[in-house]
Protein backbone atom coordinates (compact mmCIF):
# COMPACT_ATOMS: atom_id res chain seq x y z
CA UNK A 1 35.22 57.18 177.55
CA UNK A 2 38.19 56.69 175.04
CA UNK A 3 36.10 54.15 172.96
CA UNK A 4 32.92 56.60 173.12
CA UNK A 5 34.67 59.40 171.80
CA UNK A 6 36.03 57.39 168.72
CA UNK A 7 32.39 56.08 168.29
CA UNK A 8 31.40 59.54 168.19
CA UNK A 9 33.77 61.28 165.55
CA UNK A 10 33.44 58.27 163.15
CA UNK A 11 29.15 58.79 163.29
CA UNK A 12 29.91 62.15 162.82
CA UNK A 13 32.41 61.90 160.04
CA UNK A 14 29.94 59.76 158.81
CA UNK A 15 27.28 61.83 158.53
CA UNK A 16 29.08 64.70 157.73
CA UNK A 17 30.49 62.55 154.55
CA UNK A 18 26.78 61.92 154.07
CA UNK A 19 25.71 65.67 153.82
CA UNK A 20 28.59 66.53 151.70
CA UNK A 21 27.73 63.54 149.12
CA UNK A 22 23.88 64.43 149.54
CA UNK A 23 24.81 68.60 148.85
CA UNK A 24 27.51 67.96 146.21
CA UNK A 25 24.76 66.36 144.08
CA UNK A 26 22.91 69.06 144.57
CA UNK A 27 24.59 71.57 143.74
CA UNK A 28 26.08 69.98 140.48
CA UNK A 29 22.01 69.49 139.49
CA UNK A 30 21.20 72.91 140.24
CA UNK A 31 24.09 74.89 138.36
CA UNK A 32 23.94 72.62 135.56
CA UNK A 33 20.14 72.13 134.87
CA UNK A 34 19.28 74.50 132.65
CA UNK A 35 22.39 74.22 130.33
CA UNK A 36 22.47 70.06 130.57
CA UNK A 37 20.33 68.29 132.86
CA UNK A 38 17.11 70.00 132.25
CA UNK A 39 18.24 71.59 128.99
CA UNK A 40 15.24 71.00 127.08
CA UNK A 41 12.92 73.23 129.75
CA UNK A 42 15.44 76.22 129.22
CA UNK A 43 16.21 78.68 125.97
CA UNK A 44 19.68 77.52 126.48
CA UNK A 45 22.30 77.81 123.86
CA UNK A 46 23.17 74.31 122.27
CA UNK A 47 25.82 71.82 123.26
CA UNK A 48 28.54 72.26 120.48
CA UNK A 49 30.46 69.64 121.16
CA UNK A 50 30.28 65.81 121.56
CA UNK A 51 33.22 65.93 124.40
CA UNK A 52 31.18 68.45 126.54
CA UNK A 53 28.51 65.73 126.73
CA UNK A 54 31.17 62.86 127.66
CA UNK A 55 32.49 65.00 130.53
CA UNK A 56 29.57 65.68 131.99
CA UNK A 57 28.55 62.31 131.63
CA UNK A 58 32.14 61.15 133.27
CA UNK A 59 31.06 64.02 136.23
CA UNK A 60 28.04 62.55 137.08
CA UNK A 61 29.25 59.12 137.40
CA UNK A 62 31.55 60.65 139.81
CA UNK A 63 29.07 62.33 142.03
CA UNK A 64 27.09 59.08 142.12
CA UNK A 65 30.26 57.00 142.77
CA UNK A 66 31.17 59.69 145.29
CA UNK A 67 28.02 58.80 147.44
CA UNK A 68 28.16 55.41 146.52
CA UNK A 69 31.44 55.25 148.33
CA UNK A 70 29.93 57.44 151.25
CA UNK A 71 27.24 54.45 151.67
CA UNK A 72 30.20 51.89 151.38
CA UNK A 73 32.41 53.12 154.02
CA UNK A 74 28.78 54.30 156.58
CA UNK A 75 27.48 50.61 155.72
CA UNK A 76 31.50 49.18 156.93
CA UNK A 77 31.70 47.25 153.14
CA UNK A 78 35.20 47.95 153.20
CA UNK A 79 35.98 45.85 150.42
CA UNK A 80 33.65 46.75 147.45
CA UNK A 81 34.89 50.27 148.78
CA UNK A 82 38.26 49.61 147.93
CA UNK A 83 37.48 47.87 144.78
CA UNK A 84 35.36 51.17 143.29
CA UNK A 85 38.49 53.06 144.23
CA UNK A 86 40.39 50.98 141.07
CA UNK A 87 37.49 52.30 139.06
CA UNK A 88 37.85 55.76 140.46
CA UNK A 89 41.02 56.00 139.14
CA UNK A 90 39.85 55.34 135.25
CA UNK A 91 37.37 58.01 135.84
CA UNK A 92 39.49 60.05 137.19
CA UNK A 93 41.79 60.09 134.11
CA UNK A 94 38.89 60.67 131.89
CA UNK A 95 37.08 63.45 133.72
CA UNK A 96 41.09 64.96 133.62
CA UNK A 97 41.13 64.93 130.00
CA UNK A 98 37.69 65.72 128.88
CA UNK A 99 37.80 68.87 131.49
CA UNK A 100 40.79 70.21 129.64
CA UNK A 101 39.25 69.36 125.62
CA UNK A 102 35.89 71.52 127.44
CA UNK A 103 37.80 73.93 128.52
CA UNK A 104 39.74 74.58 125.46
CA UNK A 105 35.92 74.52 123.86
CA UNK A 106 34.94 76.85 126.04
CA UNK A 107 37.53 78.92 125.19
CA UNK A 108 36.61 78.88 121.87
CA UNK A 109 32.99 79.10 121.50
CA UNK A 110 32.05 80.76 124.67
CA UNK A 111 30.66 79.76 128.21
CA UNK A 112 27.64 80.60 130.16
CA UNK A 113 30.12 80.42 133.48
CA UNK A 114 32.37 83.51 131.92
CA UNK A 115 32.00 86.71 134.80
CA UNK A 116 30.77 89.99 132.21
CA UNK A 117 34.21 91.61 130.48
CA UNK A 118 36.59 88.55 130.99
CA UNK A 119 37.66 87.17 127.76
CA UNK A 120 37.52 83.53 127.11
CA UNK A 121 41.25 83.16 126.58
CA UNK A 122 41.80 84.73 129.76
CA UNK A 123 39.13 82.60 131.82
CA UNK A 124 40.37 79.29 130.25
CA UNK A 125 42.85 79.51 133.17
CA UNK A 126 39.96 78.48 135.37
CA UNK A 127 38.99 75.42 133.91
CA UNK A 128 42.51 74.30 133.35
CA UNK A 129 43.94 74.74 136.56
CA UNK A 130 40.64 72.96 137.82
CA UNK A 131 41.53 69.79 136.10
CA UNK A 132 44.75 70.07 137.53
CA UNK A 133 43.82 70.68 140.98
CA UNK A 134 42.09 67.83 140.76
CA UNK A 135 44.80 65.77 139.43
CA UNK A 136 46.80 66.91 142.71
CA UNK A 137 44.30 66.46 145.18
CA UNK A 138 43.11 62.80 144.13
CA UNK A 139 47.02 61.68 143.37
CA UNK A 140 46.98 62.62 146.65
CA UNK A 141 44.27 60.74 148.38
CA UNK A 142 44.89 57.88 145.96
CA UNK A 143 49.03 57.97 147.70
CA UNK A 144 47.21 58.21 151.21
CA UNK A 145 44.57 55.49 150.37
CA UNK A 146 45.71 52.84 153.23
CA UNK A 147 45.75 56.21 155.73
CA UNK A 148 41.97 57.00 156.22
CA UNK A 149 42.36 60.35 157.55
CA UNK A 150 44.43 61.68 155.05
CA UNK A 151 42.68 59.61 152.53
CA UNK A 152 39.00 60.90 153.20
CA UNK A 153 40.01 64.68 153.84
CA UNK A 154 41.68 64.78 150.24
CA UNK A 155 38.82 63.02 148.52
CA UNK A 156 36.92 66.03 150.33
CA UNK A 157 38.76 68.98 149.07
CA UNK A 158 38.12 67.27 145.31
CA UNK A 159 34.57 67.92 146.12
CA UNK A 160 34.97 71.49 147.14
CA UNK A 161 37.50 71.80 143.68
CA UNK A 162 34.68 70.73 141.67
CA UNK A 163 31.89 73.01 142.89
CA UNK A 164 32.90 76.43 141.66
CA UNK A 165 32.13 75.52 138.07
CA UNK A 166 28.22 74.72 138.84
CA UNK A 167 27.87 77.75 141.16
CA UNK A 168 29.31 79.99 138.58
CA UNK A 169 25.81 78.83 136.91
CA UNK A 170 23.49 79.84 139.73
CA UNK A 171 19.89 81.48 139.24
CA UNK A 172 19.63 84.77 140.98
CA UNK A 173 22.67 86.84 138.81
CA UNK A 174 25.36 85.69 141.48
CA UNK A 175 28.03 85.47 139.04
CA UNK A 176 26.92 88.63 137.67
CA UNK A 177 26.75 90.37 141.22
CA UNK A 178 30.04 88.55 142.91
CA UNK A 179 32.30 87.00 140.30
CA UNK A 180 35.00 85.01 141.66
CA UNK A 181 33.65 85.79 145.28
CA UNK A 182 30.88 84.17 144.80
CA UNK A 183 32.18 80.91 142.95
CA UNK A 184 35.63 80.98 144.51
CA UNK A 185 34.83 82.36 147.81
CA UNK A 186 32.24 79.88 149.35
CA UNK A 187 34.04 76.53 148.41
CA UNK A 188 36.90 78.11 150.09
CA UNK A 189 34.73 79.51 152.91
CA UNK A 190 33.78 75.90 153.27
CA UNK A 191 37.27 74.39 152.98
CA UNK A 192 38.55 76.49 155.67
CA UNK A 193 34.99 75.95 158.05
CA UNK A 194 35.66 72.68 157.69
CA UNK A 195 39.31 72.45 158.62
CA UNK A 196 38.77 74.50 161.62
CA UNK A 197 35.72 72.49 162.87
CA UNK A 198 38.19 68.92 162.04
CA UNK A 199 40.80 70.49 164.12
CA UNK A 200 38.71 71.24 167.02
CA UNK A 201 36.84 67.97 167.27
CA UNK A 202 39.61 65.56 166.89
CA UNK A 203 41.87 68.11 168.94
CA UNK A 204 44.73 68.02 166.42
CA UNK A 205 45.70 69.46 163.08
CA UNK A 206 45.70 67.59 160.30
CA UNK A 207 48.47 68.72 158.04
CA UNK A 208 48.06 66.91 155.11
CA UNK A 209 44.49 68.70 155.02
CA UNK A 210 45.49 72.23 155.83
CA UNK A 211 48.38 71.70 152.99
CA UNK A 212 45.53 70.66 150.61
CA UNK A 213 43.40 73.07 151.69
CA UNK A 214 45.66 76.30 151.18
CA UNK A 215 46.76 74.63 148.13
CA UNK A 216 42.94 74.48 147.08
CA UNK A 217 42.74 78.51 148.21
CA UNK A 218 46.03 79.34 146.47
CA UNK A 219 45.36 77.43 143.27
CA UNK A 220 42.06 79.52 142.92
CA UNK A 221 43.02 82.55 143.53
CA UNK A 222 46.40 82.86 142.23
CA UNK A 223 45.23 81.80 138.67
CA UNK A 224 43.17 84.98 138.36
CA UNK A 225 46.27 87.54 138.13
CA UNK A 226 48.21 84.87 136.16
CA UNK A 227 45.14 84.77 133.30
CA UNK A 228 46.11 88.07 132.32
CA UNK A 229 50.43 87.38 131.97
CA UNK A 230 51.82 87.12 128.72
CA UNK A 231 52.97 84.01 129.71
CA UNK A 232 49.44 82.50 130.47
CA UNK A 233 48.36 84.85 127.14
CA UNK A 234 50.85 82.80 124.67
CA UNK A 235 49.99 79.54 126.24
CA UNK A 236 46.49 79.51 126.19
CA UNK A 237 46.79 80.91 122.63
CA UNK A 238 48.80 78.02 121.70
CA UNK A 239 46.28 75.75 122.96
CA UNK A 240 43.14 76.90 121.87
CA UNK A 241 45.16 77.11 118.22
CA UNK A 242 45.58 72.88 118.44
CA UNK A 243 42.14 72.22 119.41
């Protein structure tokens, strides 16, 4: 019975892993299709900048090596697995810095993502603290890499850190209607779903994912009172100034 149940949670992790590779890509393709990937079927504003176009280059290469790694682990090719997580960490470091030069653009020149009445100084805090999430969260699973657990459930929560900024470009006026509920709230909706549901089918909390996960919550929602500080205010003024 032992051995079934461990057969069992590893072909659902599996597929769950699966779905979540399978949705990710879909929801990067349907926020960002009418201001990138199908651009030239929408009156979209132009691309001003040559770095916007390398990170979302670098982004897509990580949604396709996320699922690539999906089908590595599901298809037991341990190895090549491994050896794509070397690579992950180059792209890692370049989807860090190109987030930050975008968001600084952003900043700058305006975003489609920007909630009505929030001013682009104040919203760069989003962005940033993204990039930096993300930073956290993968230094993390990259530290956990020989502990699967811990290593899988971090490379997770970098999934659910990276969806807010393609729902924030929904059809349907979402952003417009919900703000920060709507682009904040359901990655963290889903964050805490899926801790709950983890905990209950392996009968045991995982700590290092509820740490990441309230650090995901935190990190979001925290960053929306500090955009207005004079602190945040002087630094984001001092950035924006060197780009």
């Amino acid at each position: 019975m032992a051995i079934n149940d461990i057969a069992s949670k590893r072909a659902f992790e599996r597929r769950f892993f699966l779905a979540t590779a399978i949705l990710f890509a879909i929801t990067a393709f349907v926020g960002f299709a009418p201001t990138y990937y199908l651009k030239g079927f929408f009156n979209t504003p132009p691309i001003p900048r040559m770095v916007i176009h390398l990170h979302a280059f670098l982004m897509s290469l990580w949604i396709i090596l996320f699922a690539a790694q999906v089908y590595f682990i599901r298809s037991t090719r341990i190895k090549l697995h491994q050896q794509l997580g070397l690579l992950s960490v180059l792209l890692a470091a370049g989807i860090f810095v190109t987030g930050l030069v975008t968001g600084v653009a952003a900043a700058k020149y305006g975003s489609s993502s920007m909630p009505p009445g929030v001013k682009p100084i104040e919203f760069l805090v989003v962005p940033f603290f993204d990039v930096i999430v993300f930073a956290v969260l993968f230094a993390g699973a990259v530290y956990y890499r020989r502990n699967a657990p811990n290593h899988k459930r971090l490379m997770l929560l970098t999934v659910l850190n990276f969806l807010p900024p393609a729902l924030a470009r929904f059809p349907f006026g979402l952003l417009e209607a919900y703000g920060p509920l709507w682009f904040f709230g359901v990655p963290d909706a889903l964050a805490i779903i899926f801790l709950a549901v983890d905990t209950w089918r392996n009968r045991k909390l995982n700590v290092v994912f509820l740490v990441g996960t309230v650090f995901l919550i935190a990190s979001q929602w925290l960053r929306l009172p500090f955009s207005t500080t004079e602190t945040w205010l002087s630094f984001a003024t001092w950035l924006t100034g060197m780009a």
